[in-house]
PDB file of N, CA and C in Angstrom:
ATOM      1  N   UNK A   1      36.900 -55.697-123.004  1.00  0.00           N
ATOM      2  CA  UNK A   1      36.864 -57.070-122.539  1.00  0.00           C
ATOM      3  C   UNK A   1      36.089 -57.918-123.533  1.00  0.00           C
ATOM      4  N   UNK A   2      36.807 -59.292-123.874  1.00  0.00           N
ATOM      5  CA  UNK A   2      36.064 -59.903-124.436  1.00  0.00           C
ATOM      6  C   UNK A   2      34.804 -60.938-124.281  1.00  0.00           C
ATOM      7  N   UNK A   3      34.205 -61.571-125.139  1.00  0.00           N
ATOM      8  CA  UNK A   3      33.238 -62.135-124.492  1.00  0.00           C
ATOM      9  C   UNK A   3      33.702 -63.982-123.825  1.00  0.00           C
ATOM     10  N   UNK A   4      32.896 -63.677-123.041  1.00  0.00           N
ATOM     11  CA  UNK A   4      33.605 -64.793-121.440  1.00  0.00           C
ATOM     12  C   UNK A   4      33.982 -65.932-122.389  1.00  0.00           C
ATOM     13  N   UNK A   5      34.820 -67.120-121.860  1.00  0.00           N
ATOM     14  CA  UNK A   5      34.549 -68.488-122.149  1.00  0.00           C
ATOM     15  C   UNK A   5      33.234 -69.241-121.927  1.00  0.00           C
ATOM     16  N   UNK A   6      32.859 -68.872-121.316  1.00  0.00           N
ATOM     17  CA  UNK A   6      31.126 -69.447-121.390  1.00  0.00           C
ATOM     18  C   UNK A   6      30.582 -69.122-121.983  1.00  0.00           C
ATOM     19  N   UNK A   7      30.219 -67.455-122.035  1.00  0.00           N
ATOM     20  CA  UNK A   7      29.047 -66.689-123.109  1.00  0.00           C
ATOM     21  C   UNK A   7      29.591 -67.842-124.336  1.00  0.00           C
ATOM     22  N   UNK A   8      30.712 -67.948-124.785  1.00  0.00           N
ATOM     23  CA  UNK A   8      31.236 -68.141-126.588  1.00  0.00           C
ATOM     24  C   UNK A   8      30.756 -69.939-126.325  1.00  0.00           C
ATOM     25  N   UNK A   9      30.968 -70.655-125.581  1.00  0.00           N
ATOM     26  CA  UNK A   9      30.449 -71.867-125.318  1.00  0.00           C
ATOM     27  C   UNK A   9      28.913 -72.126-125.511  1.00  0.00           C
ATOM     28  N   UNK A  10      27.927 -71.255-124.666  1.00  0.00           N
ATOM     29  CA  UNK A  10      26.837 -70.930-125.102  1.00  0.00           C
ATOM     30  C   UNK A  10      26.345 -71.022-126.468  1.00  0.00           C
ATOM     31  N   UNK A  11      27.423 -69.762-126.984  1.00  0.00           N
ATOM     32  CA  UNK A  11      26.766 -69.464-128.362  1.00  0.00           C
ATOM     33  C   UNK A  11      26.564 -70.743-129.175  1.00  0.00           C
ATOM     34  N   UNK A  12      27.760 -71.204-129.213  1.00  0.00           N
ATOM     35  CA  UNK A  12      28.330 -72.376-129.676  1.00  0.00           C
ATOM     36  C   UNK A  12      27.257 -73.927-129.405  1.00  0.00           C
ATOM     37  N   UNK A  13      26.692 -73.590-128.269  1.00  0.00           N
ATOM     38  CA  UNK A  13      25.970 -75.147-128.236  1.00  0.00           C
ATOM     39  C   UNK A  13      24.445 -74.621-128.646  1.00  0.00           C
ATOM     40  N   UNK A  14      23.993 -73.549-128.767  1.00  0.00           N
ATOM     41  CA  UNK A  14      22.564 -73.293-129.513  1.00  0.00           C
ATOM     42  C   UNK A  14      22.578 -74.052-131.028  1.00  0.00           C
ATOM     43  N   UNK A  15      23.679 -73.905-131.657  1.00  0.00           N
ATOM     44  CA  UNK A  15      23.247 -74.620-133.157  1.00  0.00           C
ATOM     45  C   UNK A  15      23.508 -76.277-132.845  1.00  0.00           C
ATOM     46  N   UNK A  16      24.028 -76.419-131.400  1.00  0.00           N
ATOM     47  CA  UNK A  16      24.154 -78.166-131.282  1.00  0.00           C
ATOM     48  C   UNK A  16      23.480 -78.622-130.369  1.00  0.00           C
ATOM     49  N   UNK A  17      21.683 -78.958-130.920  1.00  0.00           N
ATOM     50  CA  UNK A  17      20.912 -79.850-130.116  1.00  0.00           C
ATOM     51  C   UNK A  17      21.253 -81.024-129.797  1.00  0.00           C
ATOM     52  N   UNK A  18      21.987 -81.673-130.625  1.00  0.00           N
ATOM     53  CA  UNK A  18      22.269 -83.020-129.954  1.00  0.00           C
ATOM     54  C   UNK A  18      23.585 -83.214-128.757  1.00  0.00           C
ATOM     55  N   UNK A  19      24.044 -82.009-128.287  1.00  0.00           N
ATOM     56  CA  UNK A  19      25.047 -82.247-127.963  1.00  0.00           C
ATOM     57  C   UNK A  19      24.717 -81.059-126.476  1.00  0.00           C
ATOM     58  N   UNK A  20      25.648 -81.862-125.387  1.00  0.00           N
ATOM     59  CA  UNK A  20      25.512 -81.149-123.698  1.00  0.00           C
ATOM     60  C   UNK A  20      27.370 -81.247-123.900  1.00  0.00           C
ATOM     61  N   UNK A  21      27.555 -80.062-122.535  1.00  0.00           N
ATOM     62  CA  UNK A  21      28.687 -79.789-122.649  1.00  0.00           C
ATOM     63  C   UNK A  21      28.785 -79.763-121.305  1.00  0.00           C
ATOM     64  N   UNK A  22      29.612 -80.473-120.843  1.00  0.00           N
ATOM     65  CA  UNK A  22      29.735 -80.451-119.071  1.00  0.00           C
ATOM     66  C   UNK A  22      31.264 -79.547-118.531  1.00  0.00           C
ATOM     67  N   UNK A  23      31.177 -78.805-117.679  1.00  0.00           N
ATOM     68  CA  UNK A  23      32.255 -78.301-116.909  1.00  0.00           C
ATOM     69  C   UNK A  23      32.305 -78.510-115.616  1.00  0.00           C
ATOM     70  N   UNK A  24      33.189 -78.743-115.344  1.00  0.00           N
ATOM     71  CA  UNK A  24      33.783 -79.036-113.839  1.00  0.00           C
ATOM     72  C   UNK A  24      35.157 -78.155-113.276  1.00  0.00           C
ATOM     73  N   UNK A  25      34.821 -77.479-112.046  1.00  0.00           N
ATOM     74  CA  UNK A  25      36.336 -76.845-111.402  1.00  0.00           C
ATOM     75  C   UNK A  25      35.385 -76.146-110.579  1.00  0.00           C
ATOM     76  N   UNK A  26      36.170 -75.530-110.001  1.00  0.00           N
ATOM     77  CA  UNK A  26      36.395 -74.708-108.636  1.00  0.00           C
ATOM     78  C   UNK A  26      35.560 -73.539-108.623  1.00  0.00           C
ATOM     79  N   UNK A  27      34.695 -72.935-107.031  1.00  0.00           N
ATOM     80  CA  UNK A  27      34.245 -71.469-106.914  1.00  0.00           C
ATOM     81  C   UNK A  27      34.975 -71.253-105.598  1.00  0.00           C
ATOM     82  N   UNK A  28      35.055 -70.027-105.978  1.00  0.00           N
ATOM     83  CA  UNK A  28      35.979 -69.949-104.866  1.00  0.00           C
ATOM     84  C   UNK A  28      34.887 -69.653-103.225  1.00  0.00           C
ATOM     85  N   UNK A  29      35.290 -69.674-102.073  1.00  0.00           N
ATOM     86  CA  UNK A  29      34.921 -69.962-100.769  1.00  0.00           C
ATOM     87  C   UNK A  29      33.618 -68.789-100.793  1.00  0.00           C
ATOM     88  N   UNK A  30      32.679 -68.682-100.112  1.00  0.00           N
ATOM     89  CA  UNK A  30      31.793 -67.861-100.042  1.00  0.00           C
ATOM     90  C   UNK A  30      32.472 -66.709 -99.367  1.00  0.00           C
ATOM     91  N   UNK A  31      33.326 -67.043 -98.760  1.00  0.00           N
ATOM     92  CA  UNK A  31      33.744 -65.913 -97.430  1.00  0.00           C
ATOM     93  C   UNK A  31      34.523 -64.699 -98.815  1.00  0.00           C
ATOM     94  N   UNK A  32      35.057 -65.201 -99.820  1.00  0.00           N
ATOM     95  CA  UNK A  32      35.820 -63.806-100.927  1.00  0.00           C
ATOM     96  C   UNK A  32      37.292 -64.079-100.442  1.00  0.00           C
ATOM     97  N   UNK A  33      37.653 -64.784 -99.347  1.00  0.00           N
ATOM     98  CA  UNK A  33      38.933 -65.091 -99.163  1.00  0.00           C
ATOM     99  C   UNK A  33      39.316 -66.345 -99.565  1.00  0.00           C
ATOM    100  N   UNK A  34      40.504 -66.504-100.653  1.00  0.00           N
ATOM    101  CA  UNK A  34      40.829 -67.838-101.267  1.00  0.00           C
ATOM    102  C   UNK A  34      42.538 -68.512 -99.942  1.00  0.00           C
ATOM    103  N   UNK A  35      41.779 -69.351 -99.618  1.00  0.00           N
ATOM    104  CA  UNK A  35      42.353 -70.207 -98.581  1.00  0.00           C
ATOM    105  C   UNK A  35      42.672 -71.547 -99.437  1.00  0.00           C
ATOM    106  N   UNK A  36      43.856 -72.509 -99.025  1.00  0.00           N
ATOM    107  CA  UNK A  36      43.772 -73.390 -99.552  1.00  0.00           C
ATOM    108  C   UNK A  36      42.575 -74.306 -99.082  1.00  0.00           C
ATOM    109  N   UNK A  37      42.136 -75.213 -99.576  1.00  0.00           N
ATOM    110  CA  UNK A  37      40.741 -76.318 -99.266  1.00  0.00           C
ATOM    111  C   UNK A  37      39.438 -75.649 -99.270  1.00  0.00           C
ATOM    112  N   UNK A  38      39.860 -74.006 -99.562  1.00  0.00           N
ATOM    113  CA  UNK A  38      37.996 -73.347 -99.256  1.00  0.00           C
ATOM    114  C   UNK A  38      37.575 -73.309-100.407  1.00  0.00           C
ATOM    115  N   UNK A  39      38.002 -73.906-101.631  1.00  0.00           N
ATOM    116  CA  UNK A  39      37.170 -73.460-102.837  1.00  0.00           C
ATOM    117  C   UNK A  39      36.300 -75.138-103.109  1.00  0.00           C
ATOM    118  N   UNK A  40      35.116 -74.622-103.397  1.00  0.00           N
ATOM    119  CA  UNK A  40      34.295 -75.679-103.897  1.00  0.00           C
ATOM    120  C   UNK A  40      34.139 -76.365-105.213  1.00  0.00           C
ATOM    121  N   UNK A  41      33.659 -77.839-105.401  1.00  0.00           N
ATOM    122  CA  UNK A  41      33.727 -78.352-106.936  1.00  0.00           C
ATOM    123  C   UNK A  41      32.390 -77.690-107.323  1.00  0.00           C
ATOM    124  N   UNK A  42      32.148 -77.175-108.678  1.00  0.00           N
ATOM    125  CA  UNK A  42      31.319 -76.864-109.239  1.00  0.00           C
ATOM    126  C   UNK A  42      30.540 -78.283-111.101  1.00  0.00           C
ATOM    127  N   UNK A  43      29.875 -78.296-111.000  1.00  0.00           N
ATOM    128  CA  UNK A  43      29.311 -78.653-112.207  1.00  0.00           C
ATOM    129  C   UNK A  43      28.450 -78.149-112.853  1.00  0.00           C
ATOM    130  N   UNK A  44      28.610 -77.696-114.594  1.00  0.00           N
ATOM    131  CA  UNK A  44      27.564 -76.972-115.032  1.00  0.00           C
ATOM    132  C   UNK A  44      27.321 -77.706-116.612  1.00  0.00           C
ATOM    133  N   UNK A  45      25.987 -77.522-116.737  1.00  0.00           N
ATOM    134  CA  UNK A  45      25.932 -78.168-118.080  1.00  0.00           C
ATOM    135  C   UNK A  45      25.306 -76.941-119.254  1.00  0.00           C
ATOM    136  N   UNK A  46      25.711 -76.968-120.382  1.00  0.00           N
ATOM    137  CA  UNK A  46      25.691 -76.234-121.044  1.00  0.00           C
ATOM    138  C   UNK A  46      24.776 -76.779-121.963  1.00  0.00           C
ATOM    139  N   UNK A  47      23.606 -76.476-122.839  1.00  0.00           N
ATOM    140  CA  UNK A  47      22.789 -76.894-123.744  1.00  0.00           C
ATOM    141  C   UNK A  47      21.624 -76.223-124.453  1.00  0.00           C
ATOM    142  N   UNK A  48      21.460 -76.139-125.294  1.00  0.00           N
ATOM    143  CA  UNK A  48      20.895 -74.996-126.260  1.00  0.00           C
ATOM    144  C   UNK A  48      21.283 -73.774-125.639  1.00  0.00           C
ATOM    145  N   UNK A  49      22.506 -73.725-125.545  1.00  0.00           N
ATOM    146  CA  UNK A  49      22.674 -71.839-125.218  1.00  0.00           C
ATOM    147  C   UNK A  49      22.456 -71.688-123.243  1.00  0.00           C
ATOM    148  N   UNK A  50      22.009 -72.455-123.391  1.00  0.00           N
ATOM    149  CA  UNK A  50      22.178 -72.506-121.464  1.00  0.00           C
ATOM    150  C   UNK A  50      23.045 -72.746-120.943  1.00  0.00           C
ATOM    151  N   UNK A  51      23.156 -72.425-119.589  1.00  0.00           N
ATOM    152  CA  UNK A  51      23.883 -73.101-119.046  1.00  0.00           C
ATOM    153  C   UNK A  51      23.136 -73.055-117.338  1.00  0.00           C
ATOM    154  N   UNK A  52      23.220 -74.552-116.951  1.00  0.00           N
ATOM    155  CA  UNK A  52      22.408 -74.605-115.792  1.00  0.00           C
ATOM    156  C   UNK A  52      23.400 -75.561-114.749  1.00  0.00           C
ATOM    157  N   UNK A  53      23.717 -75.214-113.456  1.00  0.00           N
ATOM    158  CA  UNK A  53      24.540 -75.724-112.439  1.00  0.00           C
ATOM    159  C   UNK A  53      24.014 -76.596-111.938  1.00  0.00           C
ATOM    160  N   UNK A  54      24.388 -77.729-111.502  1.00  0.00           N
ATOM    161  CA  UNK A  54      23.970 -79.331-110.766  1.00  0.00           C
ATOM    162  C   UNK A  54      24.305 -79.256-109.444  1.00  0.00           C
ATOM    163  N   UNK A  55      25.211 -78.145-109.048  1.00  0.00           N
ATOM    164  CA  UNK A  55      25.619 -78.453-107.970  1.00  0.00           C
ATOM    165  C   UNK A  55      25.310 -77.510-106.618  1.00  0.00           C
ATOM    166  N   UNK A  56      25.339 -75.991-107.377  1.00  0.00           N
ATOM    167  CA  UNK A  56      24.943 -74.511-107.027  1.00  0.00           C
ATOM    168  C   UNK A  56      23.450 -73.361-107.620  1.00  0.00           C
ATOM    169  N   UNK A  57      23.385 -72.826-106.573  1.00  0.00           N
ATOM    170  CA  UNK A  57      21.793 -72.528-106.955  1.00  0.00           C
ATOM    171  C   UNK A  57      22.574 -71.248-108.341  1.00  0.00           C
ATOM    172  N   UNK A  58      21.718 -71.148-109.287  1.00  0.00           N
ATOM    173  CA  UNK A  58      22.264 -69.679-110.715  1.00  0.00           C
ATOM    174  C   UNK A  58      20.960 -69.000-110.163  1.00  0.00           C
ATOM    175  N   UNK A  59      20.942 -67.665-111.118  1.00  0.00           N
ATOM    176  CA  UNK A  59      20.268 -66.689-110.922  1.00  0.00           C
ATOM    177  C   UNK A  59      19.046 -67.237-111.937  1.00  0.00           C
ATOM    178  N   UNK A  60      17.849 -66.648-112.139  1.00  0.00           N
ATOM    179  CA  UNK A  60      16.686 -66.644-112.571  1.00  0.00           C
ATOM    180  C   UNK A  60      16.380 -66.230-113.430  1.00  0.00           C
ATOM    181  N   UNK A  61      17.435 -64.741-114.016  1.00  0.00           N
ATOM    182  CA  UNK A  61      17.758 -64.073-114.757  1.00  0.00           C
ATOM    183  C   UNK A  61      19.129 -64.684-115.832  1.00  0.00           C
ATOM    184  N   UNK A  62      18.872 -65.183-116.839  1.00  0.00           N
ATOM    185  CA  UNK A  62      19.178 -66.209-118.309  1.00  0.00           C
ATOM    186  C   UNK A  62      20.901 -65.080-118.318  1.00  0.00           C
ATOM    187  N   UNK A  63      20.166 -63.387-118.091  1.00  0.00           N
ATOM    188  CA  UNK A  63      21.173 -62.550-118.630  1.00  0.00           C
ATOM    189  C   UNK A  63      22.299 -63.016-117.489  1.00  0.00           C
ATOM    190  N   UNK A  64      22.188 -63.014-116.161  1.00  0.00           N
ATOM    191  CA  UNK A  64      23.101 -63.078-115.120  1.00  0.00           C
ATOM    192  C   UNK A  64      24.411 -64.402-115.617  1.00  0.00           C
ATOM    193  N   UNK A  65      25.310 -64.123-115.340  1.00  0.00           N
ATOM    194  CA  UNK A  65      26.856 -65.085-115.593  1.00  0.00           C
ATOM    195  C   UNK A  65      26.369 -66.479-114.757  1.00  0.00           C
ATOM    196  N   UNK A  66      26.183 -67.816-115.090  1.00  0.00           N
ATOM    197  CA  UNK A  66      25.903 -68.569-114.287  1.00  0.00           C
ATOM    198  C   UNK A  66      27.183 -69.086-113.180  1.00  0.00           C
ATOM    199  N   UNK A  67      28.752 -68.987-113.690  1.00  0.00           N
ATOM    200  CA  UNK A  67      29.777 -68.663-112.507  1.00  0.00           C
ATOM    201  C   UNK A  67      29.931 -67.437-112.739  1.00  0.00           C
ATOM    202  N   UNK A  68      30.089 -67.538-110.747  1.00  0.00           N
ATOM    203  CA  UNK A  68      30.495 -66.175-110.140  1.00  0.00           C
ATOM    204  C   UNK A  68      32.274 -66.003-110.499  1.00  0.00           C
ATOM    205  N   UNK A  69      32.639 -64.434-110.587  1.00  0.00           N
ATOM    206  CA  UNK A  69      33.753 -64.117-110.275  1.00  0.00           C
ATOM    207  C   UNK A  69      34.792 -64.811-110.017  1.00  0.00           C
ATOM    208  N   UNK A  70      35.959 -65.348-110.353  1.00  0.00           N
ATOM    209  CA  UNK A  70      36.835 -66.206-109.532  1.00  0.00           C
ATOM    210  C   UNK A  70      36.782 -67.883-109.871  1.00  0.00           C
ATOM    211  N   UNK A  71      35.427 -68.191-110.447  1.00  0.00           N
ATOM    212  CA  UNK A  71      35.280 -69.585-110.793  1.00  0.00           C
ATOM    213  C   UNK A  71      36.220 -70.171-111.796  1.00  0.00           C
ATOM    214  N   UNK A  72      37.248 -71.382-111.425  1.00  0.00           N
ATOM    215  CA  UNK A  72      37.739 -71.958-112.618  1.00  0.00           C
ATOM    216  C   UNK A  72      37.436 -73.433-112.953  1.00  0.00           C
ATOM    217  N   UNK A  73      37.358 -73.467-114.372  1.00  0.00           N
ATOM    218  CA  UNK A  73      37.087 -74.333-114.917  1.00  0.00           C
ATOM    219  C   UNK A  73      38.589 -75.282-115.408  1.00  0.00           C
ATOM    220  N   UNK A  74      38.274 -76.746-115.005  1.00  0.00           N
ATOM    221  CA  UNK A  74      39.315 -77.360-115.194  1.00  0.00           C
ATOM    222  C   UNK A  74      39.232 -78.400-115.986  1.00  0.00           C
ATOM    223  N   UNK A  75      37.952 -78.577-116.329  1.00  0.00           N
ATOM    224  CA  UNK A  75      37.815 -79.961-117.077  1.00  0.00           C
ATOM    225  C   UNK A  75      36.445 -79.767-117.745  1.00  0.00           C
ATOM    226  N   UNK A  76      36.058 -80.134-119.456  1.00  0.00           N
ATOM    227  CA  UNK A  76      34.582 -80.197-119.954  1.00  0.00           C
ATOM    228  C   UNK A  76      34.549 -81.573-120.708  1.00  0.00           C
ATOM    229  N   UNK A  77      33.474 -81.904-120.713  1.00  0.00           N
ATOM    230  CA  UNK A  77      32.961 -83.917-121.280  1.00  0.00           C
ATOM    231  C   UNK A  77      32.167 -83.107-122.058  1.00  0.00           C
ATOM    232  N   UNK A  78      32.061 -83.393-123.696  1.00  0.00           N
ATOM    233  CA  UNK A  78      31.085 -83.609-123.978  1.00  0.00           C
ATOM    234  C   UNK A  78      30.112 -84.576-124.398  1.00  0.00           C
ATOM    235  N   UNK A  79      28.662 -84.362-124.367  1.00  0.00           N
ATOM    236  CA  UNK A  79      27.822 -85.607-124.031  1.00  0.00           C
ATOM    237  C   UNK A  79      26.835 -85.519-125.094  1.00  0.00           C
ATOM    238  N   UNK A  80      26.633 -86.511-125.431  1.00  0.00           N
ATOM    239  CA  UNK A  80      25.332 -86.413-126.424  1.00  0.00           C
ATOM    240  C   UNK A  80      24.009 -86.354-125.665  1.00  0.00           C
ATOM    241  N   UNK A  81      23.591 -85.144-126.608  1.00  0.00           N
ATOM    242  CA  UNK A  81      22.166 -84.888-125.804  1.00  0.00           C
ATOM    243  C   UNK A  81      20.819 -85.618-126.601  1.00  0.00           C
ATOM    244  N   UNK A  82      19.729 -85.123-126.022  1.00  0.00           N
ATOM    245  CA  UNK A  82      19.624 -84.855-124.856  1.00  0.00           C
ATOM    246  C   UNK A  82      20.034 -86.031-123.768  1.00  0.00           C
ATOM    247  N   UNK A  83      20.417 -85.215-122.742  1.00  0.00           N
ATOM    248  CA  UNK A  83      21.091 -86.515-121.568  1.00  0.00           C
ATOM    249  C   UNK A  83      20.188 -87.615-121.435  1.00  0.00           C
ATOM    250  N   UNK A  84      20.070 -88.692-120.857  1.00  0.00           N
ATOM    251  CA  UNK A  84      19.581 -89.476-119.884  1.00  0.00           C
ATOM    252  C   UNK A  84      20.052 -89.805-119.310  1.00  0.00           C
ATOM    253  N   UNK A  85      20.650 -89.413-117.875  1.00  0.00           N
ATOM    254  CA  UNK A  85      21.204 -90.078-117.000  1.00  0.00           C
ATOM    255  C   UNK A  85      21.104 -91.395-116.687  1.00  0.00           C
ATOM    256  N   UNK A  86      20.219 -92.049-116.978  1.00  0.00           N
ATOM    257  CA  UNK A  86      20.822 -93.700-116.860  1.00  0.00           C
ATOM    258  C   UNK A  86      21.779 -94.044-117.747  1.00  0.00           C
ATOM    259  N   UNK A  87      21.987 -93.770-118.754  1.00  0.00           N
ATOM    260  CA  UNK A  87      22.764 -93.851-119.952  1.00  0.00           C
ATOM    261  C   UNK A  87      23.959 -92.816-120.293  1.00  0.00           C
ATOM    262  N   UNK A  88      24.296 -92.090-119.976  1.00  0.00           N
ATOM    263  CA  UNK A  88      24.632 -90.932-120.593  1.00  0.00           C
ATOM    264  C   UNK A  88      26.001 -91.490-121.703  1.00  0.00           C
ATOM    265  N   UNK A  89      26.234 -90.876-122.457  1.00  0.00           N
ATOM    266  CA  UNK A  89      27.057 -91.391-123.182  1.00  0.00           C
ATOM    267  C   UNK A  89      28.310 -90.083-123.956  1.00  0.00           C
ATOM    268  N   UNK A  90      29.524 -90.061-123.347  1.00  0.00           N
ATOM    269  CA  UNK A  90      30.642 -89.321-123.495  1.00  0.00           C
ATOM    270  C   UNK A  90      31.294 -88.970-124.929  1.00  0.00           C
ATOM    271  N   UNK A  91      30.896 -88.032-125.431  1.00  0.00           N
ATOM    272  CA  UNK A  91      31.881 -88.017-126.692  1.00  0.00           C
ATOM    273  C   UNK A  91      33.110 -87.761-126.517  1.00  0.00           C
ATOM    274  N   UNK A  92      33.331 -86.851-125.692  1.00  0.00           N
ATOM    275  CA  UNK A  92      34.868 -86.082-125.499  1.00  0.00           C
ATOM    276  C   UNK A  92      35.207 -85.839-124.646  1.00  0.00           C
ATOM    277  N   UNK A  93      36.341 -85.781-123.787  1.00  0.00           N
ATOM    278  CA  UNK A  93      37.020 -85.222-122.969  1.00  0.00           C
ATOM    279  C   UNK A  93      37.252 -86.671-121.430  1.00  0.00           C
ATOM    280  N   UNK A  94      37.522 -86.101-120.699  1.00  0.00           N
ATOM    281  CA  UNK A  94      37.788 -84.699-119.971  1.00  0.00           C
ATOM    282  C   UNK A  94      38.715 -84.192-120.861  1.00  0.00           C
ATOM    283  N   UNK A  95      39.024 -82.773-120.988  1.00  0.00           N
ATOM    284  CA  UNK A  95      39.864 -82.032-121.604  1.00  0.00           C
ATOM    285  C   UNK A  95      39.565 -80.791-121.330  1.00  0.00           C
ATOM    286  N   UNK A  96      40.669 -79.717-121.753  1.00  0.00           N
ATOM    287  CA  UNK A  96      40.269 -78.249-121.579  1.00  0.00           C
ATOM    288  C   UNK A  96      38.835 -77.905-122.068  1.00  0.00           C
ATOM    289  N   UNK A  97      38.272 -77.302-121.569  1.00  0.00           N
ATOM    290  CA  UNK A  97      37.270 -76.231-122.096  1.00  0.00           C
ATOM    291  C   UNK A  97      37.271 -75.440-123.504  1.00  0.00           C
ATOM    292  N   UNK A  98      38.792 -75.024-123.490  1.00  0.00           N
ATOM    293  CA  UNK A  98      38.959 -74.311-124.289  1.00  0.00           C
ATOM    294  C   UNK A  98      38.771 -74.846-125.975  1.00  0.00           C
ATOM    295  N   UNK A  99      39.057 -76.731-125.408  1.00  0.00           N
ATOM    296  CA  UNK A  99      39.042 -77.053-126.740  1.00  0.00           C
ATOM    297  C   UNK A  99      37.615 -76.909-128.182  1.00  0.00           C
ATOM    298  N   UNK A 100      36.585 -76.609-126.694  1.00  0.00           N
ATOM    299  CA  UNK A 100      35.268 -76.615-127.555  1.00  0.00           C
ATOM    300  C   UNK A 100      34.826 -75.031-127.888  1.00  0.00           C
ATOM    301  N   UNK A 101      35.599 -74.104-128.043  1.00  0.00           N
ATOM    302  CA  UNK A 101      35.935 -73.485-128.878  1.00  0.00           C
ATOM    303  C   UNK A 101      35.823 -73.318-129.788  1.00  0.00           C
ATOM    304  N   UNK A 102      35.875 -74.331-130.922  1.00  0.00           N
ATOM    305  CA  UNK A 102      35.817 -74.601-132.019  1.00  0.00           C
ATOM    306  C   UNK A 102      34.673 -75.221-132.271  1.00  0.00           C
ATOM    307  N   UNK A 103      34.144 -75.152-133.234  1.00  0.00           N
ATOM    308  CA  UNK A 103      32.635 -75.698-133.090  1.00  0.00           C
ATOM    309  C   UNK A 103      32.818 -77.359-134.026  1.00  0.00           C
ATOM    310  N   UNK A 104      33.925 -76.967-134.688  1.00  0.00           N
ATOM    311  CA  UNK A 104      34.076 -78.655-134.999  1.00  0.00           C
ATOM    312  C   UNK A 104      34.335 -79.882-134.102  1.00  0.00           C
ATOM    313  N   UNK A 105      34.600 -79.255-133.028  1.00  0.00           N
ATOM    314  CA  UNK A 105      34.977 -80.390-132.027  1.00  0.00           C
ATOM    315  C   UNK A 105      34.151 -80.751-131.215  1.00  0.00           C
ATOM    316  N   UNK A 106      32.436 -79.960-131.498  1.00  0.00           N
ATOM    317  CA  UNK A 106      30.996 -80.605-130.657  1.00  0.00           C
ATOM    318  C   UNK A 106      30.790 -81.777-132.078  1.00  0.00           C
TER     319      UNK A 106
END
């Protein structure tokens, strides 16, 4: 197995301090049964190699996957960091995830 779309996102935003990487999509229902309307919106921001959830409690442990099992991602913004939410200011997207991939496109 290879390494996740996040782990490689991670890697990828440690050499880019100036830059946050936002994801947005779906976890699926707590119950483990995927029903239509039971999956929840998720938001996570990615930055120096982190990644920390806005919306859901993560583990404590840096090593632990910050989405669980089943989580999809449907949309990433990236943002110039560091944030300030009064301001925040959009470089890219919404668009796949996948596109930041590439490290030319932070």
């Amino acid at each position: 197995m290879g390494i996740s779309l996040l782990a490689q996102l991670e890697a990828i935003s440690r050499s880019r301090p100036d830059r946050v990487l936002r994801l947005r999509g779906t976890l699926p229902s707590a119950g483990g049964i995927r029903g239509e309307g039971d999956d929840e919106a998720f938001e996570l921001l990615i930055f120096r190699g982190f990644s920390s959830s806005v919306t859901h409690p993560t583990a404590f442990d840096p090593d632990q996957p910050a989405l669980p099992e089943g989580a999809v991602i449907s949309e990433a913004e990236l943002l110039q960091g560091p944030m300030n939410p009064g301001s925040e200011l959009v470089l890219a997207g919404p668009e796949l995830a996948e596109r930041f991939l590439d490290p030319d496109n932070w």
